[in-house]
C-alpha atoms as a PDB file:
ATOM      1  CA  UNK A   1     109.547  76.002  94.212  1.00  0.00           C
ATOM      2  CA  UNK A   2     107.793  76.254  97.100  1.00  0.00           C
ATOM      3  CA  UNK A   3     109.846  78.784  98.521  1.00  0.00           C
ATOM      4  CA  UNK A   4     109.466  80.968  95.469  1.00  0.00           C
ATOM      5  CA  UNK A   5     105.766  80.704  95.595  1.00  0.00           C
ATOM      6  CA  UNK A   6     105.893  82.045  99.441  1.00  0.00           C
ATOM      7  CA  UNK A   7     108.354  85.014  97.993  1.00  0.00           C
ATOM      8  CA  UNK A   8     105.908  86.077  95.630  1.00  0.00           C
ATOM      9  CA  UNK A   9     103.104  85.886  97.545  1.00  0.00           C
ATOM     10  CA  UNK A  10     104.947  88.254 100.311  1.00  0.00           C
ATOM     11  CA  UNK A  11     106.094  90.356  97.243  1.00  0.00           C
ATOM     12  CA  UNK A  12     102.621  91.276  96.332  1.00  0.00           C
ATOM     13  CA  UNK A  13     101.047  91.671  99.582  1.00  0.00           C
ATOM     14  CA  UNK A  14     104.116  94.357 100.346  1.00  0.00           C
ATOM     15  CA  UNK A  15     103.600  95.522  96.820  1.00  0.00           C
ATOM     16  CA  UNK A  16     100.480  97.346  97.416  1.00  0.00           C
ATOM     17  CA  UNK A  17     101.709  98.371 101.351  1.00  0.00           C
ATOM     18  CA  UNK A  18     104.974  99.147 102.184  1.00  0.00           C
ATOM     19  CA  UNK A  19     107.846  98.634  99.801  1.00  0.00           C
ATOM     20  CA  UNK A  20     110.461 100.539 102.134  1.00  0.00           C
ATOM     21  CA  UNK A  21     109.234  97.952 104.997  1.00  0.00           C
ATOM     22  CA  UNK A  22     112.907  95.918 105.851  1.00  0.00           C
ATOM     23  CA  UNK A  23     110.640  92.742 105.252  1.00  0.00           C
ATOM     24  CA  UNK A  24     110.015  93.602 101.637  1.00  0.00           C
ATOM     25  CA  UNK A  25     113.924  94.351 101.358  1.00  0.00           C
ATOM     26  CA  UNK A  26     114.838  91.055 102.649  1.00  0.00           C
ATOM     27  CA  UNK A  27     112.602  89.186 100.529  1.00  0.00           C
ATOM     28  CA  UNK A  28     113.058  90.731  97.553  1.00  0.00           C
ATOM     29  CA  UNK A  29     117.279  90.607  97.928  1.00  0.00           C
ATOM     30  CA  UNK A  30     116.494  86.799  98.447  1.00  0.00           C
ATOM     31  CA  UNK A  31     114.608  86.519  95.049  1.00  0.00           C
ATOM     32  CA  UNK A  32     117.353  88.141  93.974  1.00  0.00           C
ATOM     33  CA  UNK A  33     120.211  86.003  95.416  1.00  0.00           C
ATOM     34  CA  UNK A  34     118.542  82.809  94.398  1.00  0.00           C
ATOM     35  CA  UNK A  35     118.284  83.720  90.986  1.00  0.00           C
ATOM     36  CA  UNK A  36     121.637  84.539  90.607  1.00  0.00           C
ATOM     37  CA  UNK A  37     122.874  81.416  92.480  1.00  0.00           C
ATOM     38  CA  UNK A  38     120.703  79.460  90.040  1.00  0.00           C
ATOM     39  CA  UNK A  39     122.321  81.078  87.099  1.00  0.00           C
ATOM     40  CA  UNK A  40     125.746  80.779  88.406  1.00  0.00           C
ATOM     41  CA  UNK A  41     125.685  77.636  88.965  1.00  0.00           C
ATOM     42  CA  UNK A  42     125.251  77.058  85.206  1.00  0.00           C
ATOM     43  CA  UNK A  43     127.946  79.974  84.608  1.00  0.00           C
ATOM     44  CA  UNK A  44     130.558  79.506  86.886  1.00  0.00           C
ATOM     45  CA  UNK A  45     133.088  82.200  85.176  1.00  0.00           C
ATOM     46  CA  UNK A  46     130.569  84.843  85.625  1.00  0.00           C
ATOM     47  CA  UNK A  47     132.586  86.990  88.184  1.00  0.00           C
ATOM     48  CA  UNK A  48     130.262  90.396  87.456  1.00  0.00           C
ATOM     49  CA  UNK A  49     127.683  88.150  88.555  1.00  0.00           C
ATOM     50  CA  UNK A  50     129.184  86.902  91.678  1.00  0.00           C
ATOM     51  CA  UNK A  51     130.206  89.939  92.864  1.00  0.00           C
ATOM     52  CA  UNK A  52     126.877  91.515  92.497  1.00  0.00           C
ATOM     53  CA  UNK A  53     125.734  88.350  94.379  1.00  0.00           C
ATOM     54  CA  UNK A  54     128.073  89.271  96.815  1.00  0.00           C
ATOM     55  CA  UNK A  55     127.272  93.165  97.316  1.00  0.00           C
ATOM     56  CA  UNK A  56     123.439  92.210  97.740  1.00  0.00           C
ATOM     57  CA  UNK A  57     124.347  89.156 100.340  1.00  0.00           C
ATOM     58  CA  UNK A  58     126.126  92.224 102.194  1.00  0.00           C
ATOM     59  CA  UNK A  59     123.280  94.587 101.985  1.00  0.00           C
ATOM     60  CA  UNK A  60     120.500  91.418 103.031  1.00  0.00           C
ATOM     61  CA  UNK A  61     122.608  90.588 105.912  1.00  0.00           C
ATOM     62  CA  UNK A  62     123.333  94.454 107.188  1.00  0.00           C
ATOM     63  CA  UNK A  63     119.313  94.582 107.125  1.00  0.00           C
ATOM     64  CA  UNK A  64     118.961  91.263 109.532  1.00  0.00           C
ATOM     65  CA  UNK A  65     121.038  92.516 111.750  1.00  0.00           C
ATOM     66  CA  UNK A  66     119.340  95.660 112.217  1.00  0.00           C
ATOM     67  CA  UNK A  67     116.167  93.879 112.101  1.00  0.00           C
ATOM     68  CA  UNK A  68     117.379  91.382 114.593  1.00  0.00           C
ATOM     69  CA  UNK A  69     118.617  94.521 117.118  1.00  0.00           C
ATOM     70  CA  UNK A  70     115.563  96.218 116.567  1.00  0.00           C
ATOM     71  CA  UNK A  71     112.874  93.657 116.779  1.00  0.00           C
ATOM     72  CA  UNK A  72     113.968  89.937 117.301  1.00  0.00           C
ATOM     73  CA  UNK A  73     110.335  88.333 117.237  1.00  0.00           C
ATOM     74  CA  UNK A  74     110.193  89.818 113.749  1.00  0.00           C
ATOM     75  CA  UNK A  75     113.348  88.486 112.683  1.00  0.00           C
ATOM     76  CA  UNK A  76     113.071  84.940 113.710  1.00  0.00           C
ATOM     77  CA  UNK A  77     109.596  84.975 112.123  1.00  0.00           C
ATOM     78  CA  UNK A  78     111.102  86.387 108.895  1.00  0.00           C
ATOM     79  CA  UNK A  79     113.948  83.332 108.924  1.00  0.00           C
ATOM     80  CA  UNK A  80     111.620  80.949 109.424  1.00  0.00           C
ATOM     81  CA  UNK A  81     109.105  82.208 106.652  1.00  0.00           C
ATOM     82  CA  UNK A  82     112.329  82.258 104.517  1.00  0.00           C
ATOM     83  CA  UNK A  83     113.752  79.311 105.653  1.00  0.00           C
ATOM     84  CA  UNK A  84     117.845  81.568 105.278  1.00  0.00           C
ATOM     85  CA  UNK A  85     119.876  80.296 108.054  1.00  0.00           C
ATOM     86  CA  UNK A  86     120.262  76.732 109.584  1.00  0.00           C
ATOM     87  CA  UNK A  87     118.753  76.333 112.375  1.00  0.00           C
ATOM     88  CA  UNK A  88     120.474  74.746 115.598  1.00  0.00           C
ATOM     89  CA  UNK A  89     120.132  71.698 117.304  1.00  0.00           C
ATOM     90  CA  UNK A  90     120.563  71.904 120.422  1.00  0.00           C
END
């Protein structure tokens, strides 16, 4: 829940800024994919939903790795805000 909280937070700070920002994309495709993990879990059979949950994973990870080329100190600030990938122990 926590996370969720920090999404919406983000969501309505960008709200009134900059909706085209590639911050605002990312979170709000993450909203999106948690919501529809949470309902498939419950509907596993759904396969409209997973492949929409697959087309927006695509689209969420095409804009972190433009993000990441373009600007890695705002990248690894967004993934750690967002808490996506693992993180490596080295």
């Amino acid at each position: 829940m926590v996370k969720n909280a920090f999404i919406s937070v983000i969501s309505q700070k960008e709200n009134e800024e900059n909706r085209g920002s590639v911050e605002f994309q990312v979170v709000s495709f993450t909203a999106k994919i948690r919501k529809l993990t949470s309902h498939l879990e419950l509907h596993k059979k759904d396969f409209s939903s997973q492949r929409g949950l697959r087309k927006i994973l695509g689209k969420r990870q095409q804009l972190l790795a433009y993000l990441s080329k373009k600007d890695g100190a705002r990248y690894k600030e967004l993934i750690g805000e967002l808490d996506i990938r693992e993180r490596k122990t080295s």
